[in-house]
Protein backbone atom coordinates (compact mmCIF):
# COMPACT_ATOMS: atom_id res chain seq x y z
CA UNK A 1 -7.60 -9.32 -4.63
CA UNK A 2 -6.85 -11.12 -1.27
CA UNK A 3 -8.02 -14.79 -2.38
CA UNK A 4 -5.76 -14.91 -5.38
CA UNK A 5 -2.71 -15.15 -3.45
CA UNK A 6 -1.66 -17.90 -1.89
CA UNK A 7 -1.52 -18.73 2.05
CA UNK A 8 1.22 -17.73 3.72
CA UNK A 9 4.55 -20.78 4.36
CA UNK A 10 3.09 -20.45 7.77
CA UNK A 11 -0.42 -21.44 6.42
CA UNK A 12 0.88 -23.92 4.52
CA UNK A 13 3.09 -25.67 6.65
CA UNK A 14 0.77 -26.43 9.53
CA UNK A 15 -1.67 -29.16 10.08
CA UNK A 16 -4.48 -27.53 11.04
CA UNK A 17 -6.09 -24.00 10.80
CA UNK A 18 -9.44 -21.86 12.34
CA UNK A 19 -12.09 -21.46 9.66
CA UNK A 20 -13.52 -18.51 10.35
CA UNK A 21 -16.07 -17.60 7.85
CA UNK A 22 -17.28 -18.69 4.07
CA UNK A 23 -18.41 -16.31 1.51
CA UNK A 24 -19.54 -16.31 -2.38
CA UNK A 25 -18.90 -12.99 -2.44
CA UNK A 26 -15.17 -12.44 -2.89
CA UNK A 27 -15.15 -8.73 -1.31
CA UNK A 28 -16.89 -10.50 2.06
CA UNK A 29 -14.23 -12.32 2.69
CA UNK A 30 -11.72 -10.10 1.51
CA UNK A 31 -12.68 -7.73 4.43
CA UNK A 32 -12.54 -10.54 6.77
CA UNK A 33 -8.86 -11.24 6.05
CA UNK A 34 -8.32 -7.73 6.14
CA UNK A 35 -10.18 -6.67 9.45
CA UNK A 36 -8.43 -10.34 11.04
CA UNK A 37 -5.09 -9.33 9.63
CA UNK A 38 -5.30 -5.83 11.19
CA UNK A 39 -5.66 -7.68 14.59
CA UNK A 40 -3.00 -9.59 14.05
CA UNK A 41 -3.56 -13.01 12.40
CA UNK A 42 -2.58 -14.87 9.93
CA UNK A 43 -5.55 -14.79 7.96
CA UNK A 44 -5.69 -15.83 4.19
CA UNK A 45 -8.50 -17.12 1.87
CA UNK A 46 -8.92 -20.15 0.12
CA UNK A 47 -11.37 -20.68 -2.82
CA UNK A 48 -13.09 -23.56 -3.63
CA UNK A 49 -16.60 -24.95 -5.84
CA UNK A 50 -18.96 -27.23 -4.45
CA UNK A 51 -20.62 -30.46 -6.03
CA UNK A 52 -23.51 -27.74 -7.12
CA UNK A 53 -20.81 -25.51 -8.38
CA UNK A 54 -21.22 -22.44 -6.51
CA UNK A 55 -17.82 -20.66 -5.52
CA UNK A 56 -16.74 -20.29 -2.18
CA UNK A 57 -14.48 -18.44 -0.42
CA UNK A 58 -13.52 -19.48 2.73
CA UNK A 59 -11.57 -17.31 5.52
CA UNK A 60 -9.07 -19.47 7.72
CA UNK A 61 -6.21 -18.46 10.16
CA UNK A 62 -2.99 -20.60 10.87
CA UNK A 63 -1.46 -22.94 10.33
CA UNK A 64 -0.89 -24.41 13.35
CA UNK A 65 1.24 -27.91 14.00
CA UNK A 66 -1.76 -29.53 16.32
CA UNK A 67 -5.36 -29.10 17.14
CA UNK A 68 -4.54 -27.63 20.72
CA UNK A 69 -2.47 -24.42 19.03
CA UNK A 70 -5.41 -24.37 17.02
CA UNK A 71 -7.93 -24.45 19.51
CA UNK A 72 -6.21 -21.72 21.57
CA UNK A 73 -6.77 -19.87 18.50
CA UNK A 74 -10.07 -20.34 18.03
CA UNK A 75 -10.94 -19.31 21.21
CA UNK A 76 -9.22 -15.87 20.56
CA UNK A 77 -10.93 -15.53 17.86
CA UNK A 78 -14.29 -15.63 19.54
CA UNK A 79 -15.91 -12.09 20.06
CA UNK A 80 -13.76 -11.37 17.45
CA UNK A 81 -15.73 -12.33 14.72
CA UNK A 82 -19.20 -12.90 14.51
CA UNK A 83 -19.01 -16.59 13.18
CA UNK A 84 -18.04 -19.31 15.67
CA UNK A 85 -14.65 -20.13 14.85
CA UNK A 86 -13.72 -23.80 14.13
CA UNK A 87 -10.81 -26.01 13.53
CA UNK A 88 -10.04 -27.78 10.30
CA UNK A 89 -7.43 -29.92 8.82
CA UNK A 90 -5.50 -28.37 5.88
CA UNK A 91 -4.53 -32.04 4.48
């Protein structure tokens, strides 16, 4: 399963990544991370509860050292995906 392994050092080491979708089905964002990987990004999941305690999975791409890297990837990522890509600090 994609979300049980950790980010990439490149994931982890930047500032700042492009969320591009979140799921609470697993497999959902496991083919997001799959179809993003396939074009060529760093994708990885991340999962995470809520204050309601619903689990999430969340789809991100980076990490990147500052919001402009991150921004150019965003916009890449746009037509890519069907969700609007956005950035978000990974600290």
């Amino acid at each position: 399963m994609l979300t049980d392994s950790p980010p990439s050092a490149a994931a982890v080491d930047g500032r700042y990544a492009v969320q591009v979708g979140s799921f609470q089905q697993a497999d959902n964002a496991e083919g997001l991370v799959r179809r993003l990987r396939g074009l060529g990004f760093n994708a990885y999941a991340l999962d995470w509860t809520d204050a309601e305690q619903r689990s999430w999975h969340v789809v991100r791409v980076g990490g990147y050292a500052d919001t402009a890297a991150a921004g150019q990837a965003a916009a890449s990522l746009k037509g890519k995906v069907e969700a609007q890509p956005i950035v978000v600090s990974t600290r």
